[in-house]
C-alpha atoms as a PDB file:
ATOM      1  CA  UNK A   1     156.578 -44.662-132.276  1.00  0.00           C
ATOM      2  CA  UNK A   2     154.271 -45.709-135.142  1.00  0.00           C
ATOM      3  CA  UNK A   3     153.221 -43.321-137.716  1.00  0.00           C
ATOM      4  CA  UNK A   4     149.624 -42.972-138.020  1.00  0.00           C
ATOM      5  CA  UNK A   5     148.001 -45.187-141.204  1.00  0.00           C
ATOM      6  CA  UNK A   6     147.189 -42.974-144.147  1.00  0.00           C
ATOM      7  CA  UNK A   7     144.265 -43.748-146.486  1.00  0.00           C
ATOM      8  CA  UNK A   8     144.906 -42.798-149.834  1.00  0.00           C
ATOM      9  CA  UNK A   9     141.922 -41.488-151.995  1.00  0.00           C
ATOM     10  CA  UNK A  10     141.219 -40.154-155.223  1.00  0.00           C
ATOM     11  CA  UNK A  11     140.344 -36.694-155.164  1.00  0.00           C
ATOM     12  CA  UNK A  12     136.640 -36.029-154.561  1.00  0.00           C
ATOM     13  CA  UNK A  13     135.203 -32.878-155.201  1.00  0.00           C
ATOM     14  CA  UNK A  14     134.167 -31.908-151.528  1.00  0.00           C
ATOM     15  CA  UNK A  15     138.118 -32.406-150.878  1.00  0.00           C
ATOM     16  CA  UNK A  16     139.033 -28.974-153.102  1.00  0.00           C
ATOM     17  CA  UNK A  17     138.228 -26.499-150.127  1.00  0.00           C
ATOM     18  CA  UNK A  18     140.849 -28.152-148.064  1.00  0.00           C
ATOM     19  CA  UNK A  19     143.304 -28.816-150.625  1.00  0.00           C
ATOM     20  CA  UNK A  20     143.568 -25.594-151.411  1.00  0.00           C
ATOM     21  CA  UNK A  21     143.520 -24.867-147.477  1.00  0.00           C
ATOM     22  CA  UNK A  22     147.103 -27.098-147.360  1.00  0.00           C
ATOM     23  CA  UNK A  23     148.326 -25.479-150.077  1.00  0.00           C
ATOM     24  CA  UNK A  24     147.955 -21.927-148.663  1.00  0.00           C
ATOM     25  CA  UNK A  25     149.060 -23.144-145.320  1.00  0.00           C
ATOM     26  CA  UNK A  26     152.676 -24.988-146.724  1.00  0.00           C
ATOM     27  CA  UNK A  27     152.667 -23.065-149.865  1.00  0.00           C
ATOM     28  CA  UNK A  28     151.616 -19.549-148.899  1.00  0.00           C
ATOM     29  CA  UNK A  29     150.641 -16.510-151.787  1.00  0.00           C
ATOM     30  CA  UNK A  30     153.453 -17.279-154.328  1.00  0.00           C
ATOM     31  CA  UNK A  31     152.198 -20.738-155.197  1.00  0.00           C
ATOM     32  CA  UNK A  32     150.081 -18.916-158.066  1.00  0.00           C
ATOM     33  CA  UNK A  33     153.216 -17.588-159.414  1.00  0.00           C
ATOM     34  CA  UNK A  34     154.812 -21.223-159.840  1.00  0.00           C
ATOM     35  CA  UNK A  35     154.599 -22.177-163.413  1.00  0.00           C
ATOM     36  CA  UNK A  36     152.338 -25.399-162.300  1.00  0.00           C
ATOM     37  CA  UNK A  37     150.283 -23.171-161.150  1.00  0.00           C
ATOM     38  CA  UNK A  38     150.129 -21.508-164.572  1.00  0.00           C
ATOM     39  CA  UNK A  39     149.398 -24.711-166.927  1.00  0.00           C
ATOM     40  CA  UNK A  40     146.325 -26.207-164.252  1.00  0.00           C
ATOM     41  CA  UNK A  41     144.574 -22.188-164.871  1.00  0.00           C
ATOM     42  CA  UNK A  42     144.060 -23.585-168.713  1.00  0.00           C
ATOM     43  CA  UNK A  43     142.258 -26.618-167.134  1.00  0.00           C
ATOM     44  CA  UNK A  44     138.528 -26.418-167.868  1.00  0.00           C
ATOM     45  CA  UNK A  45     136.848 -27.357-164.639  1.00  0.00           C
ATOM     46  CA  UNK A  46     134.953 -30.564-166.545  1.00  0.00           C
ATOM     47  CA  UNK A  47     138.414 -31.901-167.237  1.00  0.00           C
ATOM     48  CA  UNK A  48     139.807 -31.253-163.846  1.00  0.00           C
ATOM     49  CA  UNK A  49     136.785 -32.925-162.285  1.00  0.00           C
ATOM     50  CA  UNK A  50     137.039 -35.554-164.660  1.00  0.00           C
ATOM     51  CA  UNK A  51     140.781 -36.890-163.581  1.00  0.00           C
ATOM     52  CA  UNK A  52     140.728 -39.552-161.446  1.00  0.00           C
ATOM     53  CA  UNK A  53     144.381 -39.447-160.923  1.00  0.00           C
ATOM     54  CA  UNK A  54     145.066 -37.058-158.207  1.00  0.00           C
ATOM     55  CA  UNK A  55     145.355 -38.136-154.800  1.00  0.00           C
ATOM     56  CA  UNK A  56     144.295 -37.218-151.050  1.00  0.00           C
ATOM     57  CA  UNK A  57     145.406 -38.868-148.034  1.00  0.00           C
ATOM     58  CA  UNK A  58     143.696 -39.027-145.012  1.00  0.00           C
ATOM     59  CA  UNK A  59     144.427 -39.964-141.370  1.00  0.00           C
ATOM     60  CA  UNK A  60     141.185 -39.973-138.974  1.00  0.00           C
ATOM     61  CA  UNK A  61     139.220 -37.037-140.416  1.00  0.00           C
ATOM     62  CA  UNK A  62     142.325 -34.870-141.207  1.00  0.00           C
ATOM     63  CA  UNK A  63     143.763 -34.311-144.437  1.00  0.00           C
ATOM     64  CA  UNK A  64     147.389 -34.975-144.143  1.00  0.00           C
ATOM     65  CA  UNK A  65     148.494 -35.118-147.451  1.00  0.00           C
ATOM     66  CA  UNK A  66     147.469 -34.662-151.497  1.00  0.00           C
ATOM     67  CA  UNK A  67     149.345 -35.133-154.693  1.00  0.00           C
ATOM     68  CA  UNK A  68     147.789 -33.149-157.769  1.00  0.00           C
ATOM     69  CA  UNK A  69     147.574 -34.687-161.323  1.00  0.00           C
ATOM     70  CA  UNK A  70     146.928 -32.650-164.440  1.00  0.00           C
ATOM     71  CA  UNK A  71     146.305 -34.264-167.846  1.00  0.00           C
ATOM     72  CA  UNK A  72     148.876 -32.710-170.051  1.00  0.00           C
ATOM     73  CA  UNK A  73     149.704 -32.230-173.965  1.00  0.00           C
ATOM     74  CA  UNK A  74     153.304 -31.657-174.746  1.00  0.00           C
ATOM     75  CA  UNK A  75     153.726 -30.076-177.914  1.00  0.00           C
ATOM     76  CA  UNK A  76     150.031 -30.596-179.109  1.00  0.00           C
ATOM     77  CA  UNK A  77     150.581 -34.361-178.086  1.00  0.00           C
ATOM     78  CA  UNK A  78     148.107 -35.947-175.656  1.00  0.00           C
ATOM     79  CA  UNK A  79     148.976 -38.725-173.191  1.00  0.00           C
ATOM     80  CA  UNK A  80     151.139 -37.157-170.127  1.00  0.00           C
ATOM     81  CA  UNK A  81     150.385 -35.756-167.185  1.00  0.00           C
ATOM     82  CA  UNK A  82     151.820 -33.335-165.073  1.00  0.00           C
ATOM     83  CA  UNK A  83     152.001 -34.693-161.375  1.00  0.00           C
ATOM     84  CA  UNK A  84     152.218 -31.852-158.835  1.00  0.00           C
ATOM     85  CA  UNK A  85     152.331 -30.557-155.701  1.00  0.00           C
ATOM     86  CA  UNK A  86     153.574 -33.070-153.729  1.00  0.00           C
ATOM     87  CA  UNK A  87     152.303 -31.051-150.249  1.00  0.00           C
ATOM     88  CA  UNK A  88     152.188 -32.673-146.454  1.00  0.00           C
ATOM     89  CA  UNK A  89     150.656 -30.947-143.466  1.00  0.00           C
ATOM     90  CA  UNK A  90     153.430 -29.528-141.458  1.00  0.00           C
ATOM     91  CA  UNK A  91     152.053 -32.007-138.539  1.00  0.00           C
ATOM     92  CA  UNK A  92     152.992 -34.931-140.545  1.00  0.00           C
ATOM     93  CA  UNK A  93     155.829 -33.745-142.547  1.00  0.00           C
ATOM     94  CA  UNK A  94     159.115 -36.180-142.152  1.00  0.00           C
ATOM     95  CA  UNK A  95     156.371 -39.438-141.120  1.00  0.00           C
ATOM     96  CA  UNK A  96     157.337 -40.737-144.962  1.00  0.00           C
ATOM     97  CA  UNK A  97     153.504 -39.572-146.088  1.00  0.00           C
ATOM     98  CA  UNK A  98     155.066 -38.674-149.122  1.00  0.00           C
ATOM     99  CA  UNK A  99     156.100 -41.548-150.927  1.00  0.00           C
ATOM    100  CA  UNK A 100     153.279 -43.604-150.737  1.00  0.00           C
ATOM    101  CA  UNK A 101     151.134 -40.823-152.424  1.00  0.00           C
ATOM    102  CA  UNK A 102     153.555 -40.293-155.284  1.00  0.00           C
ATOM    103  CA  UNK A 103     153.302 -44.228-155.928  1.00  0.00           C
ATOM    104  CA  UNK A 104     149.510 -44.269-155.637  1.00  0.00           C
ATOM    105  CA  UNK A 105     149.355 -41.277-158.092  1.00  0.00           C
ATOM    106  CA  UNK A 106     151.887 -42.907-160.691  1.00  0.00           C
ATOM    107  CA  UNK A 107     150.249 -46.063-160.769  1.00  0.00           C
ATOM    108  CA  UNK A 108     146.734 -43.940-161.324  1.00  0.00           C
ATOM    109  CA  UNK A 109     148.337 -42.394-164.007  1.00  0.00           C
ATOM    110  CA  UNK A 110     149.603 -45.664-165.806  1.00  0.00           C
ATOM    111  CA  UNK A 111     146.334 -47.048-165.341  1.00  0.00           C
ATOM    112  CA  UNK A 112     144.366 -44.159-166.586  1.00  0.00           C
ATOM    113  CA  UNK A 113     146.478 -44.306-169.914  1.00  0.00           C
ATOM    114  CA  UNK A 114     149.320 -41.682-169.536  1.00  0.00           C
ATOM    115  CA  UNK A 115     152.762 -42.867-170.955  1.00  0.00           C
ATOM    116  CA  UNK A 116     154.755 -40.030-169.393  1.00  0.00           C
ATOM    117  CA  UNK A 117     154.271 -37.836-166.353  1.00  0.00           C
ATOM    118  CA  UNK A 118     156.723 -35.146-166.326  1.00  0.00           C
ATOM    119  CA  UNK A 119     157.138 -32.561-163.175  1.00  0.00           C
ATOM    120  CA  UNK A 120     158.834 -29.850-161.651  1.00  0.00           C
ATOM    121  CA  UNK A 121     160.980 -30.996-159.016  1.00  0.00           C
ATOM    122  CA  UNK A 122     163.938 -32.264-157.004  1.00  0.00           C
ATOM    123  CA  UNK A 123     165.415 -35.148-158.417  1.00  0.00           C
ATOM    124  CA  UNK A 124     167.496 -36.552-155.326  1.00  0.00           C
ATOM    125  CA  UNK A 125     163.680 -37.076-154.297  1.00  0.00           C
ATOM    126  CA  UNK A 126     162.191 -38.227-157.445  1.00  0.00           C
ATOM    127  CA  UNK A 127     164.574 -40.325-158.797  1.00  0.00           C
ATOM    128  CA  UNK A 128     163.460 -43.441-156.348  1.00  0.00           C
ATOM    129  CA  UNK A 129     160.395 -43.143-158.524  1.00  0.00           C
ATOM    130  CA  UNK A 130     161.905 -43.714-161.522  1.00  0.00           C
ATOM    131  CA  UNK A 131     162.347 -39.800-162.701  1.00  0.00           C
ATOM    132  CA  UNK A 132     165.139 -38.742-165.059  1.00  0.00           C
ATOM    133  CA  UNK A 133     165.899 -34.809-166.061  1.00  0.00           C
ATOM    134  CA  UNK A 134     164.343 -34.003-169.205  1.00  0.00           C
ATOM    135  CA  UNK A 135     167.584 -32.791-171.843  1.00  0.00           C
ATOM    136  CA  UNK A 136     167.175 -29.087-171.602  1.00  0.00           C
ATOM    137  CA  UNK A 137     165.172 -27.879-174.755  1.00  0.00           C
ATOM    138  CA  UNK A 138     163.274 -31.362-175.333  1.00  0.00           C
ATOM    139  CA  UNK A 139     160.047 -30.092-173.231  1.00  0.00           C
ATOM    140  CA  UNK A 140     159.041 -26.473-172.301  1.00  0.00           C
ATOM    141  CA  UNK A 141     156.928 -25.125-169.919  1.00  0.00           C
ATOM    142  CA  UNK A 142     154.789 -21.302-169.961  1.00  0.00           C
ATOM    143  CA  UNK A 143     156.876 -19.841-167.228  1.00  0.00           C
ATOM    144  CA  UNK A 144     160.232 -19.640-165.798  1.00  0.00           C
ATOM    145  CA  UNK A 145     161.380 -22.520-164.164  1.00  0.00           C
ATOM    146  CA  UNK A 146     164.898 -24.491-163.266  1.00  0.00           C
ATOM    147  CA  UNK A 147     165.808 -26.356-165.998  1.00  0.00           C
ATOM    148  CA  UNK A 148     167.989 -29.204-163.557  1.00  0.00           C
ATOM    149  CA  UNK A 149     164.354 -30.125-162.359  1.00  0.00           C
ATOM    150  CA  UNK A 150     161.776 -31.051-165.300  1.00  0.00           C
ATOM    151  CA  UNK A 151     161.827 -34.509-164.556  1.00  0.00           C
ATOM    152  CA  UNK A 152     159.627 -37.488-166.259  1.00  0.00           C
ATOM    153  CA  UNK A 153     159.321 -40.633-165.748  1.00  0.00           C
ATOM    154  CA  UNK A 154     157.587 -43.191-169.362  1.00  0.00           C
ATOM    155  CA  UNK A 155     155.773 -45.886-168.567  1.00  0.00           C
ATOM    156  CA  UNK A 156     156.709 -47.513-171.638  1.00  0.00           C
ATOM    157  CA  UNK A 157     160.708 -47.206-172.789  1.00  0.00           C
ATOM    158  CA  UNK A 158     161.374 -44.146-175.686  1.00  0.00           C
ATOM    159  CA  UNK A 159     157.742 -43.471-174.855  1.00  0.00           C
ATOM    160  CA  UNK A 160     159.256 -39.594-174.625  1.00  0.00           C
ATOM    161  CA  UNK A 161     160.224 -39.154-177.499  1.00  0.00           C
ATOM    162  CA  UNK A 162     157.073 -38.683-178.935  1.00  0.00           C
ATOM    163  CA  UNK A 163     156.501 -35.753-177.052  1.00  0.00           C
ATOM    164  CA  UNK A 164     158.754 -32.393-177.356  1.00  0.00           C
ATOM    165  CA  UNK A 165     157.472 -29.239-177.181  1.00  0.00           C
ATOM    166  CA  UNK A 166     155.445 -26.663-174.844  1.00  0.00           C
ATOM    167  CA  UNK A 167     153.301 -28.519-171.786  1.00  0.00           C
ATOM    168  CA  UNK A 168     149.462 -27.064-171.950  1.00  0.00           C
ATOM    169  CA  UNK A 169     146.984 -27.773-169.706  1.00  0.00           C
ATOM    170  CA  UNK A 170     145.004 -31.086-171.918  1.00  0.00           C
ATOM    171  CA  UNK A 171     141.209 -30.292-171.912  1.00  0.00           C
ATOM    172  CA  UNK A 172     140.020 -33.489-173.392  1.00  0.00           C
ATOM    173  CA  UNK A 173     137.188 -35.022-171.832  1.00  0.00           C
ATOM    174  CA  UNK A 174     138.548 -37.990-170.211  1.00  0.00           C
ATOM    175  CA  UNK A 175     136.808 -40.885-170.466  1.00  0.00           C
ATOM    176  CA  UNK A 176     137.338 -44.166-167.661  1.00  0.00           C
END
């Protein structure tokens, strides 16, 4: 059997409500307590709305899918973003929904100007995307959180290097 086609779309602001309806639903209650949770509360709503980069995937009228994008500083420095959560509806978990969003999301990010995106995750899953685990120590995040899976992935080689320090939420207007 086929999967169903996905559209992939950026994130419109009608699409909110029922992103945050897919979180709850996969997620549950302690998603506010995960430390990506933490640095997208500093986002000022302008900024948020302003990010072209996150993702929602569709099939029919359903949302199956969505991949969240936060513009990032890293020790003061500007130019990453956080990518994060990855979530798929429990109806089309396993239908490989997830890749295609990460990839759409990247390549928004590269094309809106980040040179790193850096998240919190497994990296037996990310690696395919071009992730590596960040050397403990070289970035930080405001929370607790398993040091084995900080991943990022630069867009440009040694492009990390120029950032080291504590991830905030970035609340530069972004201009595109």
């Amino acid at each position: 059997m086929t999967a169903p086609a996905l559209n992939i779309c950026p994130l419109q602001t009608r699409d909110i409500t029922p992103i945050m309806a897919l979180h709850g639903k996969v997620f549950g209650p302690g998603r506010f307590a995960r430390t990506a949770y933490r640095i997208r509360e500093g986002l000022l709503s302008e900024a948020t709305q302003a990010n072209a980069c996150s993702r929602v995937g569709w099939i029919d009228d359903t949302m199956a899918a969505s991949v969240t994008v936060t513009p990032i500083t890293i020790g003061g420095v500007p130019g990453a973003m956080l990518l994060g959560p990855l979530v798929v509806a429990p109806e089309f978990a396993g239908q490989g929904f997830g890749e295609p969003m990460v990839v759409a999301a990247l390549e928004a990010a590269k094309q809106n100007g980040a040179s790193v995106v850096v998240l919190v995750g497994d990296y037996a899953y990310y690696k395919r995307f071009g992730f590596e685990i960040v050397r403990e120590g070289h970035i930080t995040l405001p929370g607790p959180v398993n040091l084995t899976r900080v991943l990022a992935v630069e867009f440009t080689t040694g492009a990390l290097a120029k950032f080291q320090g504590l991830i905030s939420a970035d609340n530069t207007p972004i201009t595109y």
